[in-house]
Protein backbone atom coordinates (compact mmCIF):
# COMPACT_ATOMS: atom_id res chain seq x y z
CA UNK A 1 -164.13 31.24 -176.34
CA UNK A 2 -166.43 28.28 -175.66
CA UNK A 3 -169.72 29.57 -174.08
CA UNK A 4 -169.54 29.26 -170.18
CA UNK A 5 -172.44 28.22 -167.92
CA UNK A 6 -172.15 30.17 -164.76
CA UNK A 7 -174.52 29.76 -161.50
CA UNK A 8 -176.20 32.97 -160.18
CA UNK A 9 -177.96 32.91 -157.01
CA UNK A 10 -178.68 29.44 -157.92
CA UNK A 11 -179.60 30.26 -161.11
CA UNK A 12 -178.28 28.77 -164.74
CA UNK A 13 -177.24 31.77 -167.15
CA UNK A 14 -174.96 31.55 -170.23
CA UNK A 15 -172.17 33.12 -171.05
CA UNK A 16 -172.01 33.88 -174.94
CA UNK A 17 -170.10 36.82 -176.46
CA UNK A 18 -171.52 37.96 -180.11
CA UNK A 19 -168.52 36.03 -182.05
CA UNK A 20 -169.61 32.66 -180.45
CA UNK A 21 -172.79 32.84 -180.83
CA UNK A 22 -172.86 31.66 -184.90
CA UNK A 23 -171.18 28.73 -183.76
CA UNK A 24 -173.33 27.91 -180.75
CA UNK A 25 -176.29 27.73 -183.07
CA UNK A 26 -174.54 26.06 -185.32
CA UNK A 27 -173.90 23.26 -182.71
CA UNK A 28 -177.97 23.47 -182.07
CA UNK A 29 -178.77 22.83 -185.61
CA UNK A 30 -176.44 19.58 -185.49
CA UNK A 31 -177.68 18.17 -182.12
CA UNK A 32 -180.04 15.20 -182.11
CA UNK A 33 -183.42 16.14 -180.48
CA UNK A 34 -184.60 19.45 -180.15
CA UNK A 35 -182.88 22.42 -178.65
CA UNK A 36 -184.04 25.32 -176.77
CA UNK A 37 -183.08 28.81 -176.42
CA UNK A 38 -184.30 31.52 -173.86
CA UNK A 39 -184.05 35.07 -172.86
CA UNK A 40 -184.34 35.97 -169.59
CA UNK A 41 -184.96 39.40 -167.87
CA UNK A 42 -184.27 40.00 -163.98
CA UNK A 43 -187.76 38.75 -163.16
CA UNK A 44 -187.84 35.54 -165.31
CA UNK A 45 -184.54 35.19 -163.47
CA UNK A 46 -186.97 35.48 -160.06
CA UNK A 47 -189.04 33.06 -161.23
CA UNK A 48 -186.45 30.31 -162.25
CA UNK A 49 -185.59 30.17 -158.65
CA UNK A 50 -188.57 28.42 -157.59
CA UNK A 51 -189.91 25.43 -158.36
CA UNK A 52 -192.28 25.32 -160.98
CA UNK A 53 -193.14 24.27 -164.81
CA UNK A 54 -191.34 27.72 -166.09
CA UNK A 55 -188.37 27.25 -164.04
CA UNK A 56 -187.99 23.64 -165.16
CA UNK A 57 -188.10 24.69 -168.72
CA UNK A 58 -185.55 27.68 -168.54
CA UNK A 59 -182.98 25.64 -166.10
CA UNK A 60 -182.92 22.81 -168.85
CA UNK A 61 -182.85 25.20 -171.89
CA UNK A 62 -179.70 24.80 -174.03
CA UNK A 63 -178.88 28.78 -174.06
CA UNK A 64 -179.91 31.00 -171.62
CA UNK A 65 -179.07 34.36 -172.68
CA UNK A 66 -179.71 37.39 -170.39
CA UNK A 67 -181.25 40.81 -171.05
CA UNK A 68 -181.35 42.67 -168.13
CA UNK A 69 -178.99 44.65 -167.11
CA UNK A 70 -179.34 43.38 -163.35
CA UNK A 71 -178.35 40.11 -164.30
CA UNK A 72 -174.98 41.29 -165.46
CA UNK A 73 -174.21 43.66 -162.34
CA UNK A 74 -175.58 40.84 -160.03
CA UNK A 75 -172.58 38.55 -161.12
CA UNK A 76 -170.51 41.34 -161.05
CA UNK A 77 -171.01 42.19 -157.77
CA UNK A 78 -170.71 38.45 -156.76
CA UNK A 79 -167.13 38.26 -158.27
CA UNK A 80 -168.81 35.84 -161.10
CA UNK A 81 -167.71 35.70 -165.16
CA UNK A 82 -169.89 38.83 -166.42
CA UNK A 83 -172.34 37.74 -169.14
CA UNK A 84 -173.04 39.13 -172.67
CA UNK A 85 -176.35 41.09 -172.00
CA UNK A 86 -178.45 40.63 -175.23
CA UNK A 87 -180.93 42.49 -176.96
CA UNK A 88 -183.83 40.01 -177.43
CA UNK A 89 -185.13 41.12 -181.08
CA UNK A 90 -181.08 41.64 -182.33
CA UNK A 91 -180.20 38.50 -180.91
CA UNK A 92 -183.21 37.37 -183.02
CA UNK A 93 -182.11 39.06 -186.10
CA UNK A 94 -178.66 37.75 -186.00
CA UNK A 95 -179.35 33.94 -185.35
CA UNK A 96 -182.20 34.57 -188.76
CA UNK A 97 -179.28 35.88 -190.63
CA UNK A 98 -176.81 32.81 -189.20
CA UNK A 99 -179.64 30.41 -190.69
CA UNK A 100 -180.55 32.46 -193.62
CA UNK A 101 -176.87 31.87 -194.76
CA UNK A 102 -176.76 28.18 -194.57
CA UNK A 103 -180.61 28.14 -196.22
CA UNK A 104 -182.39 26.70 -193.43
CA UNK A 105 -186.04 26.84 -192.78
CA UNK A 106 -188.35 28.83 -190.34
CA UNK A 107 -191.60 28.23 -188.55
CA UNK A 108 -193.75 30.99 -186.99
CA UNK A 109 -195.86 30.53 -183.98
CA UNK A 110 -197.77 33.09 -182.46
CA UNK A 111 -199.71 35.94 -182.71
CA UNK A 112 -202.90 37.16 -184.25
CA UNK A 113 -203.86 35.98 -188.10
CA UNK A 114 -203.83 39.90 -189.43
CA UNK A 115 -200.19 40.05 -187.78
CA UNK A 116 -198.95 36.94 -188.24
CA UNK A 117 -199.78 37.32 -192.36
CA UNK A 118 -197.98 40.77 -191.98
CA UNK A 119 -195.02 39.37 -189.68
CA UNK A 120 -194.80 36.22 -192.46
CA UNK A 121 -194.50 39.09 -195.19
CA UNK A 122 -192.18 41.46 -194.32
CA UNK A 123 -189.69 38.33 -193.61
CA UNK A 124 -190.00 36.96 -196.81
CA UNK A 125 -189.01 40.46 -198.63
CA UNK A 126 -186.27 40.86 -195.92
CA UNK A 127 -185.09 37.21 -195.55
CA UNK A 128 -184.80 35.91 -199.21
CA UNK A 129 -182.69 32.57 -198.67
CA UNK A 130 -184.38 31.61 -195.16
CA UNK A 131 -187.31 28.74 -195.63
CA UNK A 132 -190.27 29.91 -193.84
CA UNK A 133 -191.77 26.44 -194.04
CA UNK A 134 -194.95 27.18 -191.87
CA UNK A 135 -197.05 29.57 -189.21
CA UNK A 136 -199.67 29.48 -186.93
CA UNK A 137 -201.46 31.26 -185.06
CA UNK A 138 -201.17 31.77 -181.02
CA UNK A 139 -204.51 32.53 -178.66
CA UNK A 140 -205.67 28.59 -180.38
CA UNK A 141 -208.07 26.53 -178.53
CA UNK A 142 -206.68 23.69 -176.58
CA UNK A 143 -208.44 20.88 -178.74
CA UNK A 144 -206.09 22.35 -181.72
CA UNK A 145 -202.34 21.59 -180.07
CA UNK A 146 -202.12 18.42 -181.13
CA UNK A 147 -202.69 19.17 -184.99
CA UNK A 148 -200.50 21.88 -184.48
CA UNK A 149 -197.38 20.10 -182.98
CA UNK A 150 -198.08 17.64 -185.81
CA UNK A 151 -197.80 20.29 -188.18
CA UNK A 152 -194.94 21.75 -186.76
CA UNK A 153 -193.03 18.12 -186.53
CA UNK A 154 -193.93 17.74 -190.25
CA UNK A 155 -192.59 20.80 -191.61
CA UNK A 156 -189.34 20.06 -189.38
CA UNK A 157 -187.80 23.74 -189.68
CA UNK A 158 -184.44 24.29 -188.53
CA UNK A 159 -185.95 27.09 -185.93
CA UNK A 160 -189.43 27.73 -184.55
CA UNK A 161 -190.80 30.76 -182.99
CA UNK A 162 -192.91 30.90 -180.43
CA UNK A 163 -194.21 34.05 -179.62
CA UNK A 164 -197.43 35.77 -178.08
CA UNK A 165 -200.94 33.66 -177.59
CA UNK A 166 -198.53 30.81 -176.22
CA UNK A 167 -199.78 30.42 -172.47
CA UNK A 168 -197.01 28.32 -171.56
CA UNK A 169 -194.43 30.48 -172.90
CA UNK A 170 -190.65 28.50 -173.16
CA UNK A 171 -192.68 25.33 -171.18
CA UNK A 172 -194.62 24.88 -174.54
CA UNK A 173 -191.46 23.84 -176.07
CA UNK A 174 -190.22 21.75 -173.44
CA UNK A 175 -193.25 19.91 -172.33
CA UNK A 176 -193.41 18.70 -176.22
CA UNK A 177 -189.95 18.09 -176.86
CA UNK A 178 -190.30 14.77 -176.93
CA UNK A 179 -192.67 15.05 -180.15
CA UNK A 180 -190.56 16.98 -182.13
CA UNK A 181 -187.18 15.05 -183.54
CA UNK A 182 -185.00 17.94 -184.63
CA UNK A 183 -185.04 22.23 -184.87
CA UNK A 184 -184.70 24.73 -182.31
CA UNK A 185 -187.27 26.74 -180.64
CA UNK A 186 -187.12 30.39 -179.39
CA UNK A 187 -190.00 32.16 -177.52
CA UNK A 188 -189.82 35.93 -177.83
CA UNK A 189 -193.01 37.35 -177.26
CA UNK A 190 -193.01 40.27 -179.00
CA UNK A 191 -191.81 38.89 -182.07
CA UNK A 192 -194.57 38.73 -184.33
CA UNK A 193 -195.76 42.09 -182.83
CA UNK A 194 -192.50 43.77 -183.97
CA UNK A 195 -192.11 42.14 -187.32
CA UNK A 196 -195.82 43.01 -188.26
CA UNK A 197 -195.17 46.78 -187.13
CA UNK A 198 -197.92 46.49 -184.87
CA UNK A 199 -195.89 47.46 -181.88
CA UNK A 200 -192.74 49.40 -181.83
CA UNK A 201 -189.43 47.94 -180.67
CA UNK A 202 -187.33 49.23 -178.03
CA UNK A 203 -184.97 51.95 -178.99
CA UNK A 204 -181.41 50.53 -178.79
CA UNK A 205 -180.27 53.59 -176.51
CA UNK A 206 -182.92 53.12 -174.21
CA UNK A 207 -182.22 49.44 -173.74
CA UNK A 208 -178.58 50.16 -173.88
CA UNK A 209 -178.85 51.99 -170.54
CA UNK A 210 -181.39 49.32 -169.31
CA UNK A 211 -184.37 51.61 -169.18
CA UNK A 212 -186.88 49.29 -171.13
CA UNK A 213 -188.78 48.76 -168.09
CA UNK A 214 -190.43 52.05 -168.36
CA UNK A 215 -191.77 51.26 -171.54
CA UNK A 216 -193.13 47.79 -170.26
CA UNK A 217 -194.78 49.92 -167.35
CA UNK A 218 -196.11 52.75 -169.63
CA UNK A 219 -198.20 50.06 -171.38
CA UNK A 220 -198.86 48.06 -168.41
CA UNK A 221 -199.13 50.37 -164.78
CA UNK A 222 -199.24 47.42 -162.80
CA UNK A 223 -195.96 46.27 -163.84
CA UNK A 224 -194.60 48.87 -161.46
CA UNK A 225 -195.11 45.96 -158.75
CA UNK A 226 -192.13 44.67 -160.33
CA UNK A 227 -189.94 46.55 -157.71
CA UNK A 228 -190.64 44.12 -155.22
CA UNK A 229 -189.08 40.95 -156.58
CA UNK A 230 -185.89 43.55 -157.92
CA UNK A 231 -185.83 45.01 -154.41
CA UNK A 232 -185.83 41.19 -153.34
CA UNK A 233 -182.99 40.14 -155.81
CA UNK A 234 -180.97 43.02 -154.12
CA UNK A 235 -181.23 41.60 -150.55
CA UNK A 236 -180.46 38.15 -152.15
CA UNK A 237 -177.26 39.36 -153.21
CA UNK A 238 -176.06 41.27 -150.66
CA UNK A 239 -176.89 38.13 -148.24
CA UNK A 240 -175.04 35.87 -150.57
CA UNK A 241 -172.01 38.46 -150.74
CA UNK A 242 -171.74 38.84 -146.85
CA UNK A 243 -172.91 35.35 -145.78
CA UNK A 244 -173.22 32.42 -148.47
CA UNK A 245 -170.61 31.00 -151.21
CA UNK A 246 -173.40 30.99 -154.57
């Protein structure tokens, strides 16, 4: 099954089962120009429907893979095609192991220089056939981007991360896609965090039954303001359901 762009509230989201997702980065890898890939949880999904830089970036991103559970029911509920909910760091493991096979190269972005060195580590010993052709480190001073996009465009790896430290998040990528000529680029925050073992990934039941959040708001109280927007996204759909063709 080809992977299906459906329209959510106004929003772009991907449909891409596990089986077709080899072959969609597959196509990435052969594309002319760089590509883009992005995760999205229920309140990056919020955010794409304004208009601003990180809604611009995400709308024009060549996969747009959800991770919330919300997303899902939300085209459920609107009689939509149901995407493939993804777990961010397997989705991440499985599109290393698709490159890893074929023996293309890696670049990591992000992150602190004690983690990044660990993060850069650990891959080597697990990834043995996968390039890792370069990394930098995130939190950089603005006077440094250009030598590192240069960097980046000279090592031309077949995937860059771009993980935490990186302001603009999935905008980095597409306000300088016009420097780089080739690869694909991926911002997962956590990333580096998770690959250095300096913060813990999300147990798979937990995010099975879409109870990450609590997690996110054990670390960070304030994230319980997060209702608002969710509360929000219910009223949007309920509207659209009784009043509006999406």
């Amino acid at each position: 099954m080809a992977v299906q762009r459906i329209k959510l509230l106004g929003v772009p989201v991907d449909v891409c089962s596990k089986q077709d997702l080899e072959e969609k980065i597959l196509q990435l890898l052969e594309k002319k120009g760089p590509s883009q890939i992005s995760f999205i949880t229920i309140w990056d999904f919020m955010k794409i429907r304004c208009k601003n830089e990180y809604a611009e970036s995400i709308r024009n991103a060549d996969l747009i893979l959800p991770i919330s559970k919300s997303i899902l029911s939300g085209a459920k509920f609107l009689n939509k095609t149901v995407p493939f909910r993804y777990n961010p760091f397997d989705a991440f493991i499985s599109i290393l192991s698709i490159l890893e096979s074929r023996y293309k190269s890696f670049y990591i972005f992000g992150g602190r220089k004690k983690a990044l060195a660990a993060a850069e580590k650990n891959m080597r010993s697990t990834f043995r056939g996968l390039q890792i052709v370069g990394r930098c480190v995130g939190y950089y001073q603005k006077q440094d981007e250009e030598n590192i996009i240069q960097a980046i465009s000279k090592a031309s790896p077949s995937l860059v991360l771009v993980s935490e430290g990186i302001k603009k998040k999935d905008f980095w990528s597409y306000s300088n896609k016009e420097k780089f000529s080739s690869g694909i680029f991926l911002y997962y925050r956590d990333a580096v965090g998770i690959l250095s073992k300096r913060i813990k990934r999300v147990n798979p039941k937990v995010f099975e039954k879409g109870h990450e959040v609590w997690g996110e708001i054990i670390r960070n109280p304030l994230r319980i303001f997060l209702i608002f927007p969710f509360l929000w996204y219910i009223i949007l759909l309920v509207w659209t359901k009784l009043f509006k063709k999406d």
